[in-house]
PDB file of N, CA and C in Angstrom:
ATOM      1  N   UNK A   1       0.842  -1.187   0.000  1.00  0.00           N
ATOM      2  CA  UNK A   1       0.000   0.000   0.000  1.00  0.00           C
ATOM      3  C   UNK A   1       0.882   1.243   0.000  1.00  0.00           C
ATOM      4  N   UNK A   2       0.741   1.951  -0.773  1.00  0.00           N
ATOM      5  CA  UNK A   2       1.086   3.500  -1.353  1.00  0.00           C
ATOM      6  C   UNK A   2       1.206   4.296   0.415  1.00  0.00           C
ATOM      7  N   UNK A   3       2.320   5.109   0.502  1.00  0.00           N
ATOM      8  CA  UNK A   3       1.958   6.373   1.721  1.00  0.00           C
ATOM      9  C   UNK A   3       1.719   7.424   0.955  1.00  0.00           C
ATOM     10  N   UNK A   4       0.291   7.693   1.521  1.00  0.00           N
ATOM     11  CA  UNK A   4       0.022   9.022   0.836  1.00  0.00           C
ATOM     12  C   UNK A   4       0.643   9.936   1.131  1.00  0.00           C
ATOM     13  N   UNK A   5       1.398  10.134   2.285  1.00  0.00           N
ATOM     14  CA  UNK A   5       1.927  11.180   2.322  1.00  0.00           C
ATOM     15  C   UNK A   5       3.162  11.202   3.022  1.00  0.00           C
ATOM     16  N   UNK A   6       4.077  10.855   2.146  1.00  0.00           N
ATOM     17  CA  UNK A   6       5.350  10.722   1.696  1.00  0.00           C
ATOM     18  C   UNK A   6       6.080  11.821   2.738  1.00  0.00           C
ATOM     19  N   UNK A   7       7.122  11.867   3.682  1.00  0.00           N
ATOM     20  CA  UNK A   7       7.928  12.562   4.408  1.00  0.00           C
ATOM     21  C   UNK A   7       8.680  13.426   3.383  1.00  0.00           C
ATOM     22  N   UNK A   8       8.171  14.925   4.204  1.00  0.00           N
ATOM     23  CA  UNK A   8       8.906  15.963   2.916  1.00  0.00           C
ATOM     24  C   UNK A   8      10.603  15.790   2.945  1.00  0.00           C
ATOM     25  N   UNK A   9      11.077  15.986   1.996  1.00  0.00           N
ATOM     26  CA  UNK A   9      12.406  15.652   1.838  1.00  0.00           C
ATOM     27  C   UNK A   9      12.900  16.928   0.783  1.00  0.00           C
ATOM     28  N   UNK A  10      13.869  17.688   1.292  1.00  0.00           N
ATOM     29  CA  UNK A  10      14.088  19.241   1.261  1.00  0.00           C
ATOM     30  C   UNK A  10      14.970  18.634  -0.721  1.00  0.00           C
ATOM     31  N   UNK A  11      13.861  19.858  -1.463  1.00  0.00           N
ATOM     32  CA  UNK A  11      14.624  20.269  -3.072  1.00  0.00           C
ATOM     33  C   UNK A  11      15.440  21.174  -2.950  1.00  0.00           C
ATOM     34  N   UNK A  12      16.445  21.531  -3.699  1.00  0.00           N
ATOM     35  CA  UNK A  12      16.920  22.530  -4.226  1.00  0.00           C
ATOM     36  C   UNK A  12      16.157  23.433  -4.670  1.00  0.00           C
ATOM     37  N   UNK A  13      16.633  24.312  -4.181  1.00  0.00           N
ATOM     38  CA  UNK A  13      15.745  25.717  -4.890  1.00  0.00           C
ATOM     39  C   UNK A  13      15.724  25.839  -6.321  1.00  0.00           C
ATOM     40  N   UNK A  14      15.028  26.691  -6.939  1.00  0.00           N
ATOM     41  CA  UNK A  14      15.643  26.756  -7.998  1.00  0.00           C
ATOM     42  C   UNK A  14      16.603  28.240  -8.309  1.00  0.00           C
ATOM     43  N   UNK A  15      17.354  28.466  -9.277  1.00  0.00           N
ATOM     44  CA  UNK A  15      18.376  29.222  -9.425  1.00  0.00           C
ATOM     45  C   UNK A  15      17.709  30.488  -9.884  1.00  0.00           C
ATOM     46  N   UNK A  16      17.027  31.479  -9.207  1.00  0.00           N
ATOM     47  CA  UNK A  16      16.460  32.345  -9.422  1.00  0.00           C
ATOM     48  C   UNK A  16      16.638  33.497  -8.199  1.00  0.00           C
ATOM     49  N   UNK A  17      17.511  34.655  -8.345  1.00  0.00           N
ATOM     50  CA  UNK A  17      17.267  35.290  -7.269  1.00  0.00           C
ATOM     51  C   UNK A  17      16.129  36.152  -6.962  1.00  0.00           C
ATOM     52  N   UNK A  18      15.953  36.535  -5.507  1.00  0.00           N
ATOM     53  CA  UNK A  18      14.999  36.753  -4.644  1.00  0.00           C
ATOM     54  C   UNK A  18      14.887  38.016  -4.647  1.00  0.00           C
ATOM     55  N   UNK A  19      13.618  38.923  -5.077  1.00  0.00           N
ATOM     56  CA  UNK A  19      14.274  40.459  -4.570  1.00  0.00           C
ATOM     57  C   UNK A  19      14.022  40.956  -3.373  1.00  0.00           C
ATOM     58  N   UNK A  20      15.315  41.289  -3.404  1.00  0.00           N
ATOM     59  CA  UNK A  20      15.472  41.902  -1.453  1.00  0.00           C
ATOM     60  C   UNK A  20      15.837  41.154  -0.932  1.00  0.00           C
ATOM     61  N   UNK A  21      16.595  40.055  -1.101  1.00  0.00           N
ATOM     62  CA  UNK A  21      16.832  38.646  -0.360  1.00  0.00           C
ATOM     63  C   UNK A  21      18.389  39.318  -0.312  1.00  0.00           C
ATOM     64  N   UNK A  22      18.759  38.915   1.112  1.00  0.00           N
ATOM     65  CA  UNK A  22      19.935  39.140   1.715  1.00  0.00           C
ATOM     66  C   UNK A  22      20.833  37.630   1.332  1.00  0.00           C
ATOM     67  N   UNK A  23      20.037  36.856   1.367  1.00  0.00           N
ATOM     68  CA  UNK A  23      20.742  35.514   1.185  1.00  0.00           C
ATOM     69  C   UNK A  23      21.122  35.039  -0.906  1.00  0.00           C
ATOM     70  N   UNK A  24      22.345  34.384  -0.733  1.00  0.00           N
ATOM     71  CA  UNK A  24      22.853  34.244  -2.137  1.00  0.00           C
ATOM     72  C   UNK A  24      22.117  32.580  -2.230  1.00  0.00           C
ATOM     73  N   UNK A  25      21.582  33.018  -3.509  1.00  0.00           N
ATOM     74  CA  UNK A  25      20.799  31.522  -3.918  1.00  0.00           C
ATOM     75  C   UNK A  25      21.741  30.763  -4.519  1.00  0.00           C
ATOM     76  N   UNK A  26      22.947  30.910  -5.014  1.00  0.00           N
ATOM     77  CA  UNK A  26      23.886  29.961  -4.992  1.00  0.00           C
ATOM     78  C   UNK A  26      24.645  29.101  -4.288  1.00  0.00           C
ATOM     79  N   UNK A  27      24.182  27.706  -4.905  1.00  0.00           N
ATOM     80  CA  UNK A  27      25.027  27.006  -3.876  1.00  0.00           C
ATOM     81  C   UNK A  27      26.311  26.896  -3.517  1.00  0.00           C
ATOM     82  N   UNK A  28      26.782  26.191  -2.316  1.00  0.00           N
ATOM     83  CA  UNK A  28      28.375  26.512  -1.796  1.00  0.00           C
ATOM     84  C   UNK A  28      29.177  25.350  -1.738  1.00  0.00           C
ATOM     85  N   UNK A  29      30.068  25.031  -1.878  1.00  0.00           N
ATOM     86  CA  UNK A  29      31.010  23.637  -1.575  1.00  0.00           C
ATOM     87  C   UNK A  29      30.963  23.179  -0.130  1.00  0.00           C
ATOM     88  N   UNK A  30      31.107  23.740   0.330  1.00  0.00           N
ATOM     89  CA  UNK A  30      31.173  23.593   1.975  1.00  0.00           C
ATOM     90  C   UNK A  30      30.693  24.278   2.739  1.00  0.00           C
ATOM     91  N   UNK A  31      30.268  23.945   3.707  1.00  0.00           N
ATOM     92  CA  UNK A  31      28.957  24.422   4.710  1.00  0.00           C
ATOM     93  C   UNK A  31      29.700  25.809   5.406  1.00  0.00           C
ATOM     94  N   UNK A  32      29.074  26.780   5.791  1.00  0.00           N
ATOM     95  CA  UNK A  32      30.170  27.805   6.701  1.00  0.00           C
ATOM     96  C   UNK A  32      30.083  27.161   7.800  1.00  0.00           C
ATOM     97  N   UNK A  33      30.583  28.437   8.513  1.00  0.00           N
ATOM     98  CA  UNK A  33      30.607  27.969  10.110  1.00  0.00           C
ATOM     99  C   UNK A  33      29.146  27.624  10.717  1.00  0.00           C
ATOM    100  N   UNK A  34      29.570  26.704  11.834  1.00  0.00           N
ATOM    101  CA  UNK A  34      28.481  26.844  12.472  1.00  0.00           C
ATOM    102  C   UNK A  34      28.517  25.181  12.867  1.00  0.00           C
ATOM    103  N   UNK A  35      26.781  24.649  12.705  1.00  0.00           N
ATOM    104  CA  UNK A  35      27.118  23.029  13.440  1.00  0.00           C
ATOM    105  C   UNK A  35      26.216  22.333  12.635  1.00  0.00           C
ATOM    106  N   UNK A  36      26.034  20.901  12.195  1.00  0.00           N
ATOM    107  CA  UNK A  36      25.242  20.223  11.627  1.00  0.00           C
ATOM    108  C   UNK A  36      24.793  19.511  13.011  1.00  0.00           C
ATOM    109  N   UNK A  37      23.197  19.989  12.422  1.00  0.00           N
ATOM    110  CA  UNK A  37      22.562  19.497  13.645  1.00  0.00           C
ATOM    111  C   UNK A  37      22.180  18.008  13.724  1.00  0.00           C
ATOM    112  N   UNK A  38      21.850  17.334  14.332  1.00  0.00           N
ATOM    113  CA  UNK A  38      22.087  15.908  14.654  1.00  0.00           C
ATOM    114  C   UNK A  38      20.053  15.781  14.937  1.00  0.00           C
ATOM    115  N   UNK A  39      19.715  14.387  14.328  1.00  0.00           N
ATOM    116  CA  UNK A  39      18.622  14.133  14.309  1.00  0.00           C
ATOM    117  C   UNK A  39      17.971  14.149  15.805  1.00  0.00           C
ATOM    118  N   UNK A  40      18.150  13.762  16.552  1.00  0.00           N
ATOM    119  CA  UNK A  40      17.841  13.861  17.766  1.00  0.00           C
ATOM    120  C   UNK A  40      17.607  14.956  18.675  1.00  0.00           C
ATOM    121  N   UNK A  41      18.136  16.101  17.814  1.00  0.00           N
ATOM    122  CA  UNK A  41      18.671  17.344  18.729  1.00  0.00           C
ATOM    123  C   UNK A  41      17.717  18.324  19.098  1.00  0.00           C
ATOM    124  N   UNK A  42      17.625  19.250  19.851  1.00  0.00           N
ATOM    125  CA  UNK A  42      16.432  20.134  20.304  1.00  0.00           C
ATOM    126  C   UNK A  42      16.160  21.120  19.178  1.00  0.00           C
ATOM    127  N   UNK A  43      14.865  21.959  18.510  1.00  0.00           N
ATOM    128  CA  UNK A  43      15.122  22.131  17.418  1.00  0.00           C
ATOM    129  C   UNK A  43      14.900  23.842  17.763  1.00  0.00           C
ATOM    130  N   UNK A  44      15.447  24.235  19.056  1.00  0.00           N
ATOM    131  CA  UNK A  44      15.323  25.398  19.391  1.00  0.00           C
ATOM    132  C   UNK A  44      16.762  26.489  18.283  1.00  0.00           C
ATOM    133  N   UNK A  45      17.461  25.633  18.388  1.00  0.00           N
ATOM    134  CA  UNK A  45      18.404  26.358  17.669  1.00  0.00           C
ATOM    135  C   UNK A  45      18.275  26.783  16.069  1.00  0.00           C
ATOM    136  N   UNK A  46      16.795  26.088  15.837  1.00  0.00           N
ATOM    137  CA  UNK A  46      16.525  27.133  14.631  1.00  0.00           C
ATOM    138  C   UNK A  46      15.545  27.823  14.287  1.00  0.00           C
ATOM    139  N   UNK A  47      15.433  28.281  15.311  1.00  0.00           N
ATOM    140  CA  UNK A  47      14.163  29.010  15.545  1.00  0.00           C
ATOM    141  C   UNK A  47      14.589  30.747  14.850  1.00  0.00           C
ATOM    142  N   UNK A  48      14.428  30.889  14.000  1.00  0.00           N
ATOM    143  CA  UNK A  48      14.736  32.317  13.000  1.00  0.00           C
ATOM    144  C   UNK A  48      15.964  31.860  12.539  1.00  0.00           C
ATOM    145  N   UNK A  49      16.475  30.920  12.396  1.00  0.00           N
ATOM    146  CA  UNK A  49      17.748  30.464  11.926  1.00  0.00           C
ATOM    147  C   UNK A  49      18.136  30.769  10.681  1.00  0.00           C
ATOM    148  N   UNK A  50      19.199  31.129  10.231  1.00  0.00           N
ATOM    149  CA  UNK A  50      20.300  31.343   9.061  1.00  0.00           C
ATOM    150  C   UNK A  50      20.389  29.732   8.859  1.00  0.00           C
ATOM    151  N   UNK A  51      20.119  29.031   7.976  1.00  0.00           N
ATOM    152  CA  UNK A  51      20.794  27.562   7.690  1.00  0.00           C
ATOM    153  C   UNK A  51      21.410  27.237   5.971  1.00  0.00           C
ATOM    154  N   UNK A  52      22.190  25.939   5.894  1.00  0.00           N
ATOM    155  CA  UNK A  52      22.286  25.578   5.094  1.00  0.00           C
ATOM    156  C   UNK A  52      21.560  24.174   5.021  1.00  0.00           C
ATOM    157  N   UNK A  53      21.112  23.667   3.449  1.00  0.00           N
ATOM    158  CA  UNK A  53      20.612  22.492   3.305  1.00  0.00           C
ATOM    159  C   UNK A  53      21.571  21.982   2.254  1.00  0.00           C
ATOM    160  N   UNK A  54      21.978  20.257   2.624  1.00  0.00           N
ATOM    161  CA  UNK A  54      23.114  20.079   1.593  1.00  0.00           C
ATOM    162  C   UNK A  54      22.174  19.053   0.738  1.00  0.00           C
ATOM    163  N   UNK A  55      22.944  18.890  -1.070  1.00  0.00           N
ATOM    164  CA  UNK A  55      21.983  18.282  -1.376  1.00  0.00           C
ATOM    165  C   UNK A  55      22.919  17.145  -2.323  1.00  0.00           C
ATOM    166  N   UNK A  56      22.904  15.931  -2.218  1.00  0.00           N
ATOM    167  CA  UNK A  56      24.157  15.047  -2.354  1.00  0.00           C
ATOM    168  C   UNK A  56      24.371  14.836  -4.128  1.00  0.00           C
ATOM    169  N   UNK A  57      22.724  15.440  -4.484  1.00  0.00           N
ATOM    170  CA  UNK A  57      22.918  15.300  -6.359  1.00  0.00           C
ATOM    171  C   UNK A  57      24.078  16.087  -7.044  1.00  0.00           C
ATOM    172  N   UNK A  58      24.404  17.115  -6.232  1.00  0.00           N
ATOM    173  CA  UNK A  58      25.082  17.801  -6.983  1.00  0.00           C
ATOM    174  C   UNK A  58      26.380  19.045  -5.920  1.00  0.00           C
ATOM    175  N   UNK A  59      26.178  18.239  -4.878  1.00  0.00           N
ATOM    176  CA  UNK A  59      27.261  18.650  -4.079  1.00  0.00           C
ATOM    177  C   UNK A  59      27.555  20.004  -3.234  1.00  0.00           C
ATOM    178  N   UNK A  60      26.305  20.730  -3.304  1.00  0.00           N
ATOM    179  CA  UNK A  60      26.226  21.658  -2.851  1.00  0.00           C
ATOM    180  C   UNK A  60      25.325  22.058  -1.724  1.00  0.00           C
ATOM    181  N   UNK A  61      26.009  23.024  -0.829  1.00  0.00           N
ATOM    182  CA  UNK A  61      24.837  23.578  -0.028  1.00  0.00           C
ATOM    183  C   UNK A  61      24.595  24.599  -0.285  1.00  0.00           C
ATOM    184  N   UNK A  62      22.983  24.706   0.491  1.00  0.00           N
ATOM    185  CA  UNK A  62      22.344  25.838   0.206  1.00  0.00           C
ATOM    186  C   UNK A  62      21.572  26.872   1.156  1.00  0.00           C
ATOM    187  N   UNK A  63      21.746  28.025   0.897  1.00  0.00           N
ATOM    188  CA  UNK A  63      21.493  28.793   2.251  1.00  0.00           C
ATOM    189  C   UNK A  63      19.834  29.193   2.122  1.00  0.00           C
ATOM    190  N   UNK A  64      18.916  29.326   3.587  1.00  0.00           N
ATOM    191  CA  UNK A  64      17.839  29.583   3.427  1.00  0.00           C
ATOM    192  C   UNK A  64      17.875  29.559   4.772  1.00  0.00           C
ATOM    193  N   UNK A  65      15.931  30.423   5.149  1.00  0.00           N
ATOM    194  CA  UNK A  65      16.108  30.849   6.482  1.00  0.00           C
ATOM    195  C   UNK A  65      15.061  30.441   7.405  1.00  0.00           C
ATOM    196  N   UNK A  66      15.133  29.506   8.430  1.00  0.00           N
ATOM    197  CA  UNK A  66      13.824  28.948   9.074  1.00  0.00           C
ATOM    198  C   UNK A  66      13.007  30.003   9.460  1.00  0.00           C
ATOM    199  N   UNK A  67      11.736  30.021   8.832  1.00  0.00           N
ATOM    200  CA  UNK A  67      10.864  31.114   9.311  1.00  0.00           C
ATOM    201  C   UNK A  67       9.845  30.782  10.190  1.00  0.00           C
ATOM    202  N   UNK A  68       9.370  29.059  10.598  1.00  0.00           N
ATOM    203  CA  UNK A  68       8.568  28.579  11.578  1.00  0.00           C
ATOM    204  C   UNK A  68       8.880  27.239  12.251  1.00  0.00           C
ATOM    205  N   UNK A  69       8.497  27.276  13.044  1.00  0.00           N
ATOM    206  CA  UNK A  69       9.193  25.281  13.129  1.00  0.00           C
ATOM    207  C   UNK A  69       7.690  25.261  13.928  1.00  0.00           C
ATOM    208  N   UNK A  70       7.593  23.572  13.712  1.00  0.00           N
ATOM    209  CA  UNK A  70       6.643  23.013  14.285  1.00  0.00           C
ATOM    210  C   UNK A  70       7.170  21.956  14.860  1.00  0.00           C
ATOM    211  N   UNK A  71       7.086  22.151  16.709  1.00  0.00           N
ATOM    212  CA  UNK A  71       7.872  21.300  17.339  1.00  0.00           C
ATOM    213  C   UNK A  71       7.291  19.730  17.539  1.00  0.00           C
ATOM    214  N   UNK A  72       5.882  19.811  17.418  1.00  0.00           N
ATOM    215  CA  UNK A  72       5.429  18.850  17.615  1.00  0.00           C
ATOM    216  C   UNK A  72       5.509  17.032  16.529  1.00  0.00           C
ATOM    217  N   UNK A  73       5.556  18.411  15.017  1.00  0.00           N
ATOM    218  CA  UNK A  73       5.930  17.501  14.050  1.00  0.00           C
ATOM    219  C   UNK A  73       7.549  17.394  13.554  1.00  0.00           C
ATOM    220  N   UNK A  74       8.075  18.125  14.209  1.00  0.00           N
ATOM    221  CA  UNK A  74       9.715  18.359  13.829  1.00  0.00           C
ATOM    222  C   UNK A  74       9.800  18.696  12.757  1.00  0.00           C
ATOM    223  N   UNK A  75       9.353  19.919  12.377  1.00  0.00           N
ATOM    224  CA  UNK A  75       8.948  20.127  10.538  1.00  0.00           C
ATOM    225  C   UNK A  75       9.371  22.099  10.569  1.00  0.00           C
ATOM    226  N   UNK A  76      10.117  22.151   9.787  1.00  0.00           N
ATOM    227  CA  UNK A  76      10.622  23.129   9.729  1.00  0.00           C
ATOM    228  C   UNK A  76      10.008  24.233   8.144  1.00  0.00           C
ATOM    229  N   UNK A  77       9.677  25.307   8.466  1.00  0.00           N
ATOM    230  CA  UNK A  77       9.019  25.890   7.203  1.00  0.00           C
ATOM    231  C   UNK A  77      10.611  26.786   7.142  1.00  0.00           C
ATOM    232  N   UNK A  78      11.079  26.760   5.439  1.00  0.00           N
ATOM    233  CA  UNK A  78      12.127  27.501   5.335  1.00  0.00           C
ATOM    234  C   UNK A  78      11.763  28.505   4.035  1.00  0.00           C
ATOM    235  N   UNK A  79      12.519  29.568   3.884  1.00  0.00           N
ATOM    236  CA  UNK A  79      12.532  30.448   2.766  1.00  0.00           C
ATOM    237  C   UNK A  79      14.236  30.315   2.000  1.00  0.00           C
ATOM    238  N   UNK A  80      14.237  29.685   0.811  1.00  0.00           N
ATOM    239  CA  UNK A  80      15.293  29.821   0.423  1.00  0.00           C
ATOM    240  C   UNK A  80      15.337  31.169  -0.301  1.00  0.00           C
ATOM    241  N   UNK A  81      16.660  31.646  -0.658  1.00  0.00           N
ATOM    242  CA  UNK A  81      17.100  32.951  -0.948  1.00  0.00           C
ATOM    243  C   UNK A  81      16.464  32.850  -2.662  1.00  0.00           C
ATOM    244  N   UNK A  82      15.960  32.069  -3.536  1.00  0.00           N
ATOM    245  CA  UNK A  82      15.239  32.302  -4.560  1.00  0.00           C
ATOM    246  C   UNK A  82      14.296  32.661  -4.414  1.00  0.00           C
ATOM    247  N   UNK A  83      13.666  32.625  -3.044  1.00  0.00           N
ATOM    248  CA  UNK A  83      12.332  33.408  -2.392  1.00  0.00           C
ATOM    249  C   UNK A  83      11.027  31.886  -2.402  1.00  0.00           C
ATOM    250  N   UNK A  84      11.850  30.895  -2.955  1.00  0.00           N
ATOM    251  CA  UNK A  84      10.785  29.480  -2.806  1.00  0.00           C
ATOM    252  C   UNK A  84      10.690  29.345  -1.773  1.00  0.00           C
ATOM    253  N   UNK A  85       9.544  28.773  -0.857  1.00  0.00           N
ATOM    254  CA  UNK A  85       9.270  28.094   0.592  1.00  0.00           C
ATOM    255  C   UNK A  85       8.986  26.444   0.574  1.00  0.00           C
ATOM    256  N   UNK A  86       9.309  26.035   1.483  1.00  0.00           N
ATOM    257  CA  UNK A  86       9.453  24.428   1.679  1.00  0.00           C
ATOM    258  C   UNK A  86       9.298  23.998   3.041  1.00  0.00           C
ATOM    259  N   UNK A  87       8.490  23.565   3.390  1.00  0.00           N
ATOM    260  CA  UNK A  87       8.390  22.702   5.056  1.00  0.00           C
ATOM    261  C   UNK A  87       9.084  21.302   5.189  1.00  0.00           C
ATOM    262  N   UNK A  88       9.892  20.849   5.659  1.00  0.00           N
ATOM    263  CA  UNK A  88      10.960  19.806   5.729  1.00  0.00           C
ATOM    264  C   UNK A  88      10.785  19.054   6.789  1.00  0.00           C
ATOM    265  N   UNK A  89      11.188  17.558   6.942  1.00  0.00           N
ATOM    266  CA  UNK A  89      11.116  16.738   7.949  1.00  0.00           C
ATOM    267  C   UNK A  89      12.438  17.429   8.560  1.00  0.00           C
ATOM    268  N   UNK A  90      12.687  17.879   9.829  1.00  0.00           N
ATOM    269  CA  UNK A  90      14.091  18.169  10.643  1.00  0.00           C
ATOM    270  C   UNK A  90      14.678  17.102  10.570  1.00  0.00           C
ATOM    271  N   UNK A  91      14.189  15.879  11.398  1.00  0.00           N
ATOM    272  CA  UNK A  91      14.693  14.713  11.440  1.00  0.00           C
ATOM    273  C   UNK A  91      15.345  13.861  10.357  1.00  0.00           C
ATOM    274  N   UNK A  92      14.870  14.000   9.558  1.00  0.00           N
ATOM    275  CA  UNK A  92      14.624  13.553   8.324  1.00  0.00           C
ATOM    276  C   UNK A  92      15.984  13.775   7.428  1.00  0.00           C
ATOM    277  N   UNK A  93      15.932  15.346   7.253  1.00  0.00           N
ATOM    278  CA  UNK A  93      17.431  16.004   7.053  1.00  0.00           C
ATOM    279  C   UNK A  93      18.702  15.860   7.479  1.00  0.00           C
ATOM    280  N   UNK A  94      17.927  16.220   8.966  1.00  0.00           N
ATOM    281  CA  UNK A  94      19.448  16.142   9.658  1.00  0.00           C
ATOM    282  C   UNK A  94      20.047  14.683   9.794  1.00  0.00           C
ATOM    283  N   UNK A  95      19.222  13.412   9.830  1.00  0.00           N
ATOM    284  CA  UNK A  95      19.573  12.144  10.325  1.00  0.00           C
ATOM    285  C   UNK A  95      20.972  11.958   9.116  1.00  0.00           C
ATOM    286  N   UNK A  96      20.963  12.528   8.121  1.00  0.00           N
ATOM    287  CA  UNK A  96      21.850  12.467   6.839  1.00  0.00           C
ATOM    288  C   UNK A  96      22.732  13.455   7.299  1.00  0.00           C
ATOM    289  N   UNK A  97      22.803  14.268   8.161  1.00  0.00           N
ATOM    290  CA  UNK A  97      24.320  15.567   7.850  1.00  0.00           C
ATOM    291  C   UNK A  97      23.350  15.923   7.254  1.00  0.00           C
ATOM    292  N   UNK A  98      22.665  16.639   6.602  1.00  0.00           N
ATOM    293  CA  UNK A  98      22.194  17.599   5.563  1.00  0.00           C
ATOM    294  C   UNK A  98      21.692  18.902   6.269  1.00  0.00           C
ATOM    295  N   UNK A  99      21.659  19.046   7.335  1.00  0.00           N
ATOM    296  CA  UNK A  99      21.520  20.702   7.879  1.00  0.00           C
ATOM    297  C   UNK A  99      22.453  21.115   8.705  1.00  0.00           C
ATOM    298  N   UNK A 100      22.865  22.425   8.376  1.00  0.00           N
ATOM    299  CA  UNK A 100      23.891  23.446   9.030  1.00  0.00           C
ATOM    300  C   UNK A 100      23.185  24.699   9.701  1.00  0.00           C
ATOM    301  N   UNK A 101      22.905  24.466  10.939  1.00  0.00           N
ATOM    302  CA  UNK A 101      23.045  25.807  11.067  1.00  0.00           C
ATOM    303  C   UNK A 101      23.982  26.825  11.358  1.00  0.00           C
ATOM    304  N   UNK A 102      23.901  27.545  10.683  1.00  0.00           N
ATOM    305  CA  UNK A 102      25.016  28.985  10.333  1.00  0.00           C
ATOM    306  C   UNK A 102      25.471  29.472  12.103  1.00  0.00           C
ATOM    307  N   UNK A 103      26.554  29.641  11.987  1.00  0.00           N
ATOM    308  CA  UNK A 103      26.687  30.868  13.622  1.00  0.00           C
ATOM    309  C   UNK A 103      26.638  32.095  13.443  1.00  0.00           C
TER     310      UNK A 103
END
């Protein structure tokens, strides 16, 4: 049987910049500073967060900015700097290395 509803699993933005967006929609080789958060972890630390999302197709991370979290579902609503929005499993992400948050 089919899951209808499939655990969101964070896209790439697409390559379009944002106007007024402080953040560069290009992706980066390597994460900046800061910490990859660990699946388990409290998800207070991204609460208005600066983050990166890494994405293994093509080797890059990407910067975007948590604008809500929902603690109950561990689901993070983000704005990437192309100005696209995406709600993400936290867990989900992070259980892979795939989120940075920025310091």
């Amino acid at each position: 049987k089919a899951n209808k509803n499939p655990p969101a699993v964070a896209q790439p933005p697409a390559k379009k910049q944002a106007m007024g967006s402080s953040l560069n929609p290009a992706g980066i080789k390597k994460p900046s500073p800061g910490f990859i958060l660990k699946a388990d972890a409290s998800l207070a630390p991204l609460n208005n967060a600066q983050i990166e999302l890494y994405w293994p197709d093509d080797g890059m991370w990407y910067k975007a900015e948590v604008v809500s979290l929902n603690q109950r579902a561990r689901t993070a609503k983000v704005l990437y700097a192309t100005g696209d929005v995406e709600t993400l499993s936290v867990d989900e992400i992070a259980a892979e290395g795939h989120l940075n948050v920025c310091a």
